[in-house]
Protein backbone atom coordinates (compact mmCIF):
# COMPACT_ATOMS: atom_id res chain seq x y z
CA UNK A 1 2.67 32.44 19.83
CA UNK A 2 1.88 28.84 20.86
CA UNK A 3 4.11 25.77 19.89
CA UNK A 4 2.82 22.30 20.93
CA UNK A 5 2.61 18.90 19.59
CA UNK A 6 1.43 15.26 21.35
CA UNK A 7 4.17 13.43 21.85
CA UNK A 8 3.83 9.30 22.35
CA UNK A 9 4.53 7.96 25.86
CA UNK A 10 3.28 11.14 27.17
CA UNK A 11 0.54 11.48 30.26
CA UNK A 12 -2.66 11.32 28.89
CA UNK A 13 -4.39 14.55 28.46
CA UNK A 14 -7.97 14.25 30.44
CA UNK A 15 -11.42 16.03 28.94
CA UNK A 16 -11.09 19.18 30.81
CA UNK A 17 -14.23 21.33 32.10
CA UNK A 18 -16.63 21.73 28.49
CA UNK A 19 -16.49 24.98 27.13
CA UNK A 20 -19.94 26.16 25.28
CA UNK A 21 -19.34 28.03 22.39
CA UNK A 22 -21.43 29.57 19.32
CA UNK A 23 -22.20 27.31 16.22
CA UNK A 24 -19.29 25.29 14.77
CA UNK A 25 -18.82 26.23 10.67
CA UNK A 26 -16.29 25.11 8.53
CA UNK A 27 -16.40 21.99 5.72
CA UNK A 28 -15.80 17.98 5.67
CA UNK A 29 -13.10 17.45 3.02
CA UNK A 30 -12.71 13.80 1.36
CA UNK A 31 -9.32 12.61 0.49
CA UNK A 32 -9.65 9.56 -2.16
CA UNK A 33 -6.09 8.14 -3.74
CA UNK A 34 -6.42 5.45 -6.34
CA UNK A 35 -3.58 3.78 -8.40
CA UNK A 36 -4.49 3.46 -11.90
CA UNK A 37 -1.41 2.59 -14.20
CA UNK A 38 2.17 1.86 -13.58
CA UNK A 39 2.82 4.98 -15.04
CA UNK A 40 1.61 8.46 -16.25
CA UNK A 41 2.79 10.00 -19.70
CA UNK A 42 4.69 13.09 -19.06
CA UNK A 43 3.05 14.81 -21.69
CA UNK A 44 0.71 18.12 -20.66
CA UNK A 45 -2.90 17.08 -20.64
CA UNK A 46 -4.76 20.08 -21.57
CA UNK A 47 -8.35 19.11 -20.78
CA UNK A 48 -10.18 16.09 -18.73
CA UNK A 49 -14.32 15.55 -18.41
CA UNK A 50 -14.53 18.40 -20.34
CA UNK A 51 -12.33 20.48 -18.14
CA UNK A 52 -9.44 22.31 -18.50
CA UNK A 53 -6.17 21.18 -16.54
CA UNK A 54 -4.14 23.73 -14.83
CA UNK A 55 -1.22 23.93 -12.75
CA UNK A 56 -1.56 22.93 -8.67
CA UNK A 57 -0.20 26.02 -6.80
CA UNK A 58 -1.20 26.25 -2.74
CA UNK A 59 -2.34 29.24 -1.40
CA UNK A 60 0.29 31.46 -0.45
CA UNK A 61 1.11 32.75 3.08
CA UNK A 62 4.40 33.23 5.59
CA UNK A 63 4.17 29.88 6.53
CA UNK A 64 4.84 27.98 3.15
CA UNK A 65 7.58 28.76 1.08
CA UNK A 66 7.07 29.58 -2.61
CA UNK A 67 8.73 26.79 -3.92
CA UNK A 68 8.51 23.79 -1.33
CA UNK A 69 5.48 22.54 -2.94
CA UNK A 70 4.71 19.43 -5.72
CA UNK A 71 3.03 20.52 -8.27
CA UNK A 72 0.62 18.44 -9.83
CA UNK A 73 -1.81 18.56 -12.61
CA UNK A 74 -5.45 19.90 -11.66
CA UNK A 75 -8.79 19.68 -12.62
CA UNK A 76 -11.69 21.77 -10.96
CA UNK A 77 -14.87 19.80 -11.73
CA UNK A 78 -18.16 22.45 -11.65
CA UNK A 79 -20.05 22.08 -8.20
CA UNK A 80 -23.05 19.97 -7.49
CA UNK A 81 -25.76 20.77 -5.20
CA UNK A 82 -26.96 18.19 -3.28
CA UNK A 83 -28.77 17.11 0.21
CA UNK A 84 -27.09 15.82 2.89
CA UNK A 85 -27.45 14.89 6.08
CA UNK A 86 -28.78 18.86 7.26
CA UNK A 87 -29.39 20.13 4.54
CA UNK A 88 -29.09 21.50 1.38
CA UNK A 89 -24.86 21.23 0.20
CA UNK A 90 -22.58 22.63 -2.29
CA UNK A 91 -20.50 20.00 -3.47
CA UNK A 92 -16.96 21.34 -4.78
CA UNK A 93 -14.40 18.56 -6.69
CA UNK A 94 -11.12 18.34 -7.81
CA UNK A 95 -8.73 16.27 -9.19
CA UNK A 96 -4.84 15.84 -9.12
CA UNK A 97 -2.79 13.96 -11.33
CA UNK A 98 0.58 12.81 -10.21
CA UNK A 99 3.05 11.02 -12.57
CA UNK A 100 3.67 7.99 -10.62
CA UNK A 101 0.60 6.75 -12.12
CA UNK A 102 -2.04 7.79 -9.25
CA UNK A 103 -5.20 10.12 -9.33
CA UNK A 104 -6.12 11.91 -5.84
CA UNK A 105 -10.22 13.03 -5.84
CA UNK A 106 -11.13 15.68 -3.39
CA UNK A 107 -14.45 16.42 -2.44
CA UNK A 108 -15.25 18.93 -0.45
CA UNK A 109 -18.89 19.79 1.68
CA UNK A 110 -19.54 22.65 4.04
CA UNK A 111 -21.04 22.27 7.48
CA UNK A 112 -22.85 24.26 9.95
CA UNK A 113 -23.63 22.39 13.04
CA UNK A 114 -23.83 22.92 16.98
CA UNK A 115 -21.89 20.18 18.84
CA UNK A 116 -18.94 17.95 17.39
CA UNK A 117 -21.26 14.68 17.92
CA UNK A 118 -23.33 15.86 15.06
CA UNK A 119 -20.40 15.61 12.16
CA UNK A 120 -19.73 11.83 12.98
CA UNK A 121 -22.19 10.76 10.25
CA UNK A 122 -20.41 12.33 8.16
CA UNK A 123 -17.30 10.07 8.01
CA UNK A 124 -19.80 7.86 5.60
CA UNK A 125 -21.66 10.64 3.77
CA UNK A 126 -24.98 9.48 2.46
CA UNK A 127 -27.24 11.97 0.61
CA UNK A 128 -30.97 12.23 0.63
CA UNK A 129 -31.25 10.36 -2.19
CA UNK A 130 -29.73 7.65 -0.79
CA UNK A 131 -26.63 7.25 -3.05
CA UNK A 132 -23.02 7.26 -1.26
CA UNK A 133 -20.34 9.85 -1.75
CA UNK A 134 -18.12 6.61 -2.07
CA UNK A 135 -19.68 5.24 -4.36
CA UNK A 136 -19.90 8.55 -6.78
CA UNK A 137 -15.70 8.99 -6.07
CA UNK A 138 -15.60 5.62 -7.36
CA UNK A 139 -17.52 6.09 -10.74
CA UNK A 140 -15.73 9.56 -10.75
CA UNK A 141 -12.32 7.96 -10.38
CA UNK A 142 -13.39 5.04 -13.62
CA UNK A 143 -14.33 7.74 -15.83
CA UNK A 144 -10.64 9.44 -15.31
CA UNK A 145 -9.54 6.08 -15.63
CA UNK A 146 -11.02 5.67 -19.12
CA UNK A 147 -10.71 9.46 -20.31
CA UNK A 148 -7.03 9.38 -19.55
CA UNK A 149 -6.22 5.98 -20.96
CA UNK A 150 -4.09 7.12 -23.88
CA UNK A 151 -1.48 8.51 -21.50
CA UNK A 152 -1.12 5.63 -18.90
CA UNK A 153 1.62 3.25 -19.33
CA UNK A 154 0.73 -0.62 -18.39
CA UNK A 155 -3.06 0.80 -16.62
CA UNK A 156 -4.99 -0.99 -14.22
CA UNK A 157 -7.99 -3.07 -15.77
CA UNK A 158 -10.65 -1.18 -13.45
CA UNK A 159 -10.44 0.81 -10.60
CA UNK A 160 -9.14 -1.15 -7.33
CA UNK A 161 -9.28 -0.62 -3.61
CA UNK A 162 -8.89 3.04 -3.01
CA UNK A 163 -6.86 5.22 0.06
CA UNK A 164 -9.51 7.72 1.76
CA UNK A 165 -8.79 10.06 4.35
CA UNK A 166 -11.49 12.00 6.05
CA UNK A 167 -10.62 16.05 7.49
CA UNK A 168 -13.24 18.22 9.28
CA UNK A 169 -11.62 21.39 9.21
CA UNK A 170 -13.26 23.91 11.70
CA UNK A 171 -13.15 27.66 10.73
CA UNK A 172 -11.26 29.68 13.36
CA UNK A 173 -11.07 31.82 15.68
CA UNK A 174 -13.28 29.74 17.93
CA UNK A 175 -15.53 31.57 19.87
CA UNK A 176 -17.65 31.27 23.25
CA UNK A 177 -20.58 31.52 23.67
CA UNK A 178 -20.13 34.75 24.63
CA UNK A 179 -18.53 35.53 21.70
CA UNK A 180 -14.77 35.59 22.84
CA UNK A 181 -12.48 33.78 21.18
CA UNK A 182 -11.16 30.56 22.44
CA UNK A 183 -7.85 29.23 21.87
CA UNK A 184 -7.70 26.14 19.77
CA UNK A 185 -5.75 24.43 22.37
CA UNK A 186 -8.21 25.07 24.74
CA UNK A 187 -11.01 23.67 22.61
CA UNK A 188 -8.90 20.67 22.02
CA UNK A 189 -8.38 19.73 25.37
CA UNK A 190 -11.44 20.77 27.10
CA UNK A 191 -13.20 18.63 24.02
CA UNK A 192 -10.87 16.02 23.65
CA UNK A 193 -13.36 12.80 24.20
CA UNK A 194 -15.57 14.31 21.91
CA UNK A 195 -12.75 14.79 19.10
CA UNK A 196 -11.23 11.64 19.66
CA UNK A 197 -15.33 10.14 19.17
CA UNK A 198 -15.39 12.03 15.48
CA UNK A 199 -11.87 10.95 14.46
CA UNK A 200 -12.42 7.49 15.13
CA UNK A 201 -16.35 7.55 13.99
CA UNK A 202 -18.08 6.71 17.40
CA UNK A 203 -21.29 8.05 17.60
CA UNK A 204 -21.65 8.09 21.08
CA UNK A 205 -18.52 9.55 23.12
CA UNK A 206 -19.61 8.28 26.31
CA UNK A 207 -18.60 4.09 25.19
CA UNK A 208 -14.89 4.98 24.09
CA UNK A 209 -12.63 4.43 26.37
CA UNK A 210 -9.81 6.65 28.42
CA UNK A 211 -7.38 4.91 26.82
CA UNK A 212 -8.64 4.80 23.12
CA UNK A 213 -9.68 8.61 23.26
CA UNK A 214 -6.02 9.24 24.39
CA UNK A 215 -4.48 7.16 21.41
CA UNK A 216 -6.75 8.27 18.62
CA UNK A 217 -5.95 12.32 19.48
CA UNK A 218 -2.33 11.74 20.44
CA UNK A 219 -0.43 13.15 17.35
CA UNK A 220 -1.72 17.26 17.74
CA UNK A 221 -0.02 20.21 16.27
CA UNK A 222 0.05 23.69 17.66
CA UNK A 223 1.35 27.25 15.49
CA UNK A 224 -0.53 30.03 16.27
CA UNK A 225 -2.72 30.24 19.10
CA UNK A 226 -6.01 29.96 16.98
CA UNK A 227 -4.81 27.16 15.06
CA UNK A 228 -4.68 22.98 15.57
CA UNK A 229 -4.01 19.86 13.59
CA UNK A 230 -4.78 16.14 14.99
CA UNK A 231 -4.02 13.19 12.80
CA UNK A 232 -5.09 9.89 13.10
CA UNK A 233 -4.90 6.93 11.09
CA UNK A 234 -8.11 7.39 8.47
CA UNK A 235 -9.51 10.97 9.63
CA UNK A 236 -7.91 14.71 10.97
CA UNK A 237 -9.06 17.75 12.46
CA UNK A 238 -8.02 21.15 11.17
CA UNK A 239 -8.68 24.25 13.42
CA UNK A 240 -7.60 27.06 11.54
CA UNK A 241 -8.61 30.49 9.21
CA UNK A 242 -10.20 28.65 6.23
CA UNK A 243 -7.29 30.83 4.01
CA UNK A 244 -4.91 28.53 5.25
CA UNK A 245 -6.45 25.06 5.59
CA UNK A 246 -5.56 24.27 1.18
CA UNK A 247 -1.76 24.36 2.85
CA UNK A 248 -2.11 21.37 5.33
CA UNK A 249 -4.91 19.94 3.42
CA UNK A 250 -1.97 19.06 0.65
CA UNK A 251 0.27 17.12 2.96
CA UNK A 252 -2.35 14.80 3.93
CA UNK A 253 -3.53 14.73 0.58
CA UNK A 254 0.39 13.60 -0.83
CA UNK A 255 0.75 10.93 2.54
CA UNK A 256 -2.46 9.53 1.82
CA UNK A 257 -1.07 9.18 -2.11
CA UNK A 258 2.32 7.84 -0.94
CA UNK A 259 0.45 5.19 0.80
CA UNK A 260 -2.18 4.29 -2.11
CA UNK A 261 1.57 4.10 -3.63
CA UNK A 262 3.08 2.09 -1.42
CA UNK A 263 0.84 -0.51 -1.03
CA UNK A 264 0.14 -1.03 -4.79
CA UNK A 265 4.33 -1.29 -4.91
CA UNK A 266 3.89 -4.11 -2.58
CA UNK A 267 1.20 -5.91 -4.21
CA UNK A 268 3.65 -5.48 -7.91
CA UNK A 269 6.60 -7.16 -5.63
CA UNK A 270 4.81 -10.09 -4.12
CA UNK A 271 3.39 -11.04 -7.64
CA UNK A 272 7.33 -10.91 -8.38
CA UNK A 273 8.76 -12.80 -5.66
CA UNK A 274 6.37 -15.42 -6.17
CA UNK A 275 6.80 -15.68 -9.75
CA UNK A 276 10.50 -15.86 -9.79
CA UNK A 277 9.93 -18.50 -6.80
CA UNK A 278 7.99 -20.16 -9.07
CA UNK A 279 10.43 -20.03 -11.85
CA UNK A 280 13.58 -20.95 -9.53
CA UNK A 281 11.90 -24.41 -8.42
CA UNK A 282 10.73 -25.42 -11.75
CA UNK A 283 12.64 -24.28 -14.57
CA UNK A 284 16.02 -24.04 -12.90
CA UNK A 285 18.21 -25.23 -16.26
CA UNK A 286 15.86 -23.97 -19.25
CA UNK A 287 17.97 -21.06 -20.53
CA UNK A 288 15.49 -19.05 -22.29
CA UNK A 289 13.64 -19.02 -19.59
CA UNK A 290 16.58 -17.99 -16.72
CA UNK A 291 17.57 -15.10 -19.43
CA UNK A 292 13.89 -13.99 -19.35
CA UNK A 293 12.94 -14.40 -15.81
CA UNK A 294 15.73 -12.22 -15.44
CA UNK A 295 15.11 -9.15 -17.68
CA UNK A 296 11.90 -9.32 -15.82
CA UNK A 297 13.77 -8.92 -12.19
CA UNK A 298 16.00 -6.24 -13.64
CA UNK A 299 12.95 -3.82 -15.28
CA UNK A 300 11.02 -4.15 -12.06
CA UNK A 301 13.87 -3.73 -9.86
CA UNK A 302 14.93 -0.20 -12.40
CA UNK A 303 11.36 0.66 -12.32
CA UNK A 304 10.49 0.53 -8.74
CA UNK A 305 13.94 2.54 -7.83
CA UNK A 306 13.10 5.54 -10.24
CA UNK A 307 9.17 5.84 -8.99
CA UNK A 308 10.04 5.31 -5.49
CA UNK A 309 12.34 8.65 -6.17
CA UNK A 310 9.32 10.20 -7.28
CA UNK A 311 7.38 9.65 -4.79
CA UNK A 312 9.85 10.58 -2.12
CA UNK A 313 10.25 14.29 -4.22
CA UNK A 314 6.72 14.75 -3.95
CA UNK A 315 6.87 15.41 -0.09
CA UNK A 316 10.07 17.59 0.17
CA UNK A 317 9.35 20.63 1.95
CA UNK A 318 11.95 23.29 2.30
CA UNK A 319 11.87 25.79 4.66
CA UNK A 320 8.70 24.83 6.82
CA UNK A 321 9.20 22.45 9.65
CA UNK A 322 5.77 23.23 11.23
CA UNK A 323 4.38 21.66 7.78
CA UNK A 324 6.91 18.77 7.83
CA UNK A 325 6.05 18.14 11.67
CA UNK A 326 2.74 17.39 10.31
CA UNK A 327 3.69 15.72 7.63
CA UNK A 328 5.76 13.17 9.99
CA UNK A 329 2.79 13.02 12.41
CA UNK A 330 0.68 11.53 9.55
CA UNK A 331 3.69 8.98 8.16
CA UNK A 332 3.56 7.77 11.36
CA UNK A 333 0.02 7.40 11.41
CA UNK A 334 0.09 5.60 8.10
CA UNK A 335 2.99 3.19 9.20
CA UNK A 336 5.21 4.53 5.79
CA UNK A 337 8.40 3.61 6.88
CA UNK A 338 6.93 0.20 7.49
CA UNK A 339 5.95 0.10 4.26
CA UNK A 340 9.09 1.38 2.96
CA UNK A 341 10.94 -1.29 5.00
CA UNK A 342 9.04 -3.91 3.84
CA UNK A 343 9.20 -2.78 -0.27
CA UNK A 344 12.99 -2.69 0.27
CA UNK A 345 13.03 -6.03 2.34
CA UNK A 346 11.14 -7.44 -0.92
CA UNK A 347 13.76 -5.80 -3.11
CA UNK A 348 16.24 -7.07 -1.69
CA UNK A 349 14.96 -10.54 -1.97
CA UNK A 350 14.75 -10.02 -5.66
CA UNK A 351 18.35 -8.91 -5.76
CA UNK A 352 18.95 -12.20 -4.39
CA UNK A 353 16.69 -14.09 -6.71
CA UNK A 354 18.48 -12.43 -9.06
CA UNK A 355 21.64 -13.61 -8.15
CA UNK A 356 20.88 -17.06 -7.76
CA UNK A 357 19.78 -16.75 -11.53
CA UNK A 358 22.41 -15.38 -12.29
CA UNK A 359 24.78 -17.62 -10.63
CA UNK A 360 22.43 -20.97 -12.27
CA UNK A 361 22.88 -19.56 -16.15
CA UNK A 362 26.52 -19.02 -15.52
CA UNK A 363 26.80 -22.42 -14.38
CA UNK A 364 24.39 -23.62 -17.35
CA UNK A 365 27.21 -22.29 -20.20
CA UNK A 366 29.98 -23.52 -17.57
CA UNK A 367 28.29 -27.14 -18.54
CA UNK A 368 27.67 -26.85 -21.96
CA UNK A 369 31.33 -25.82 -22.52
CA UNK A 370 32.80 -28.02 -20.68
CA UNK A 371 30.12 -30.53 -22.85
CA UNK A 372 31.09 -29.28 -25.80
CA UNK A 373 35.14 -29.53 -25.14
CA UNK A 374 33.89 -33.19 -24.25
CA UNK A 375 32.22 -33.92 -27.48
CA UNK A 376 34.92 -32.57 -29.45
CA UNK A 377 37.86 -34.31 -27.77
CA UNK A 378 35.91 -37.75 -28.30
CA UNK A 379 34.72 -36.00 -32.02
CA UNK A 380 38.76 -35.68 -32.48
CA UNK A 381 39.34 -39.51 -30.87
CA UNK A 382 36.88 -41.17 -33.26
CA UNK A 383 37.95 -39.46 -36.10
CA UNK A 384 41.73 -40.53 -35.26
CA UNK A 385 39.94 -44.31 -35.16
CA UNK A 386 37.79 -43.85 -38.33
């Protein structure tokens, strides 16, 4: 059994001696995340696009535990057949629902090619008739939108900027050409220029440099000697038995939601903090507005505590660190604890904000009082006089 992983501040590996091998096969799968309501009824939906909704369960196999896995609603949409760039494809979607108020689309489209070069234009899938898989995910994603409407708390007016991940996943065991099989970490490194080229969408390997291949293909995980994961920031590759691809296939799918989530968190808290900034400098001694400014700070600050719990129980896994390794390779490639940081930072400041407001309407009724024990000594005085 092999067990590797990159490691940063390693030396770089180098492009060993290329190793020719037989036709590459496996399938380009498209991770979309989009953030359509503040929240998601928990309420079973039974049917969506004329589709019934079922129960998320990854395939099984001695490397995932039964129960470490998230379990989201599904929807299996029928497949299309379409042409892309070689050929006549078989288009397979799905859908997951996820409480937190986020839909994931995958789409997924086979491949059968002879060098790695030819699956870079497939980071921006165009079919022959010239329409974009983008731009079908994204009239996909509206009619979810609209067909799930009844069930979203506060929804989005339209569908916004979206979180896509790209993952070739190559079938394994590799073979020469030959017909031997080739270890996956062998393939990696003897083809790492021309990985690092299709992860970061360069059509021609020759232009990127040492350094930038390096980077891009840095973050790698190792199992079994047939298998290999590299991560970087918008696209993987998966080198594995096509049985156990759905497994790993999930974790990037949750990431890439839990940073569609994070960054539609931080958009909610800057329209906040800027509000309530707003509201400190200009309305500083109007108590209906204090008292309402500050419900405000207190729902969003109970809110964003009990869906950030969410979303951190959606990636638990218990009992697999190889999946979790992978799973940390990819929150570091999305920069989540960043955005974690900076969500709390912006918390925080609320708490503050809230304070201050606090602190101002307690010293508005310390005023009036003391007013009103004003008024009615001279009240008392001028009565004595009258």
């Amino acid at each position: 059994m092999t067990l590797a992983t990159g490691q940063p501040g390693t030396p770089p590996a180098r492009t060993g001696p290329a190793v020719e091998l037989t036709r590459l096969r496996g399938e380009v799968v498209y991770l979309y995340a989009f953030d359509i309501a503040y929240e998601m009824s928990r309420a079973p939906i039974r049917e969506l696009l004329g589709q019934p909704v079922a129960q998320f369960v990854p395939d099984a196999s001695k490397r995932s535990p039964r129960q470490s896995f998230f379990r989201p609603q599904m929807v299996r949409l029928p497949p299309v057949e379409r042409f892309g760039p070689r050929g006549p494809v078989r288009v397979e979607r799905q859908i997951k629902l996820l409480p937190v108020g986020a839909v994931s689309i995958t789409v997924r489209v086979p491949f059968d090619v002879d060098k790695i070069d030819d699956l870079v234009c497939y980071h921006d899938l165009r079919f022959s008739d010239g329409s974009w898989l983008y731009d079908e995910v994204r009239d996909l994603a509206e009619q979810v939108r609209q067909a799930l409407a009844p069930t979203l708390i506060r929804p989005m007016k339209g569908i916004g900027d979206e979180e896509a991940y790209t993952v070739f996943c190559f079938n394994a065991p590799l073979r020469r050409a030959d017909g031997d099989p080739l270890p996956a970490e062998e393939w990696f490194r003897s083809n790492r220029r021309a990985v690092a080229s299709l992860l970061t969408e360069e059509p021609d390997q020759r232009l990127l440099s040492a350094q930038e291949a390096d980077e891009s293909s840095d973050r790698f995980f190792s199992y079994y000697e047939n298998d290999i994961v590299i991560v970087d920031w918008d696209a993987a590759v998966i080198v594995d038995e096509p049985r156990y691809f759905d497994e790993v296939l999930y974790i990037m799918e949750l990431a890439n939601l839990q940073l569609a989530e994070l960054e539609a968190y931080d958009r909610i808290l800057d329209d906040a903090v800027e509000k309530s900034y707003r509201d400190l400098a200009g309305r500083r001694f109007k108590s209906l507005r204090l008292s309402s400014t500050q419900r405000e700070l207190r729902e969003i600050r109970i809110d964003l505590a009990r869906l950030q719990d969410e979303l951190s129980n959606i990636t638990k896994f218990f009992g697999d660190w190889h999946l979790a390794r992978i799973y940390q390779g990819l929150a570091t490639r999305f920069h989540l604890q960043e955005w974690q940081k900076s969500i709390d930072e912006k918390l925080r400041t609320l708490d503050d904000l809230y304070q201050i407001l606090r602190q101002d309407q307690t010293n508005l009724w310390m005023i009036i009082l003391e007013a009103s024990i004003v008024g009615l000594f001279v009240l008392d005085i001028v009565k004595s006089l009258w």
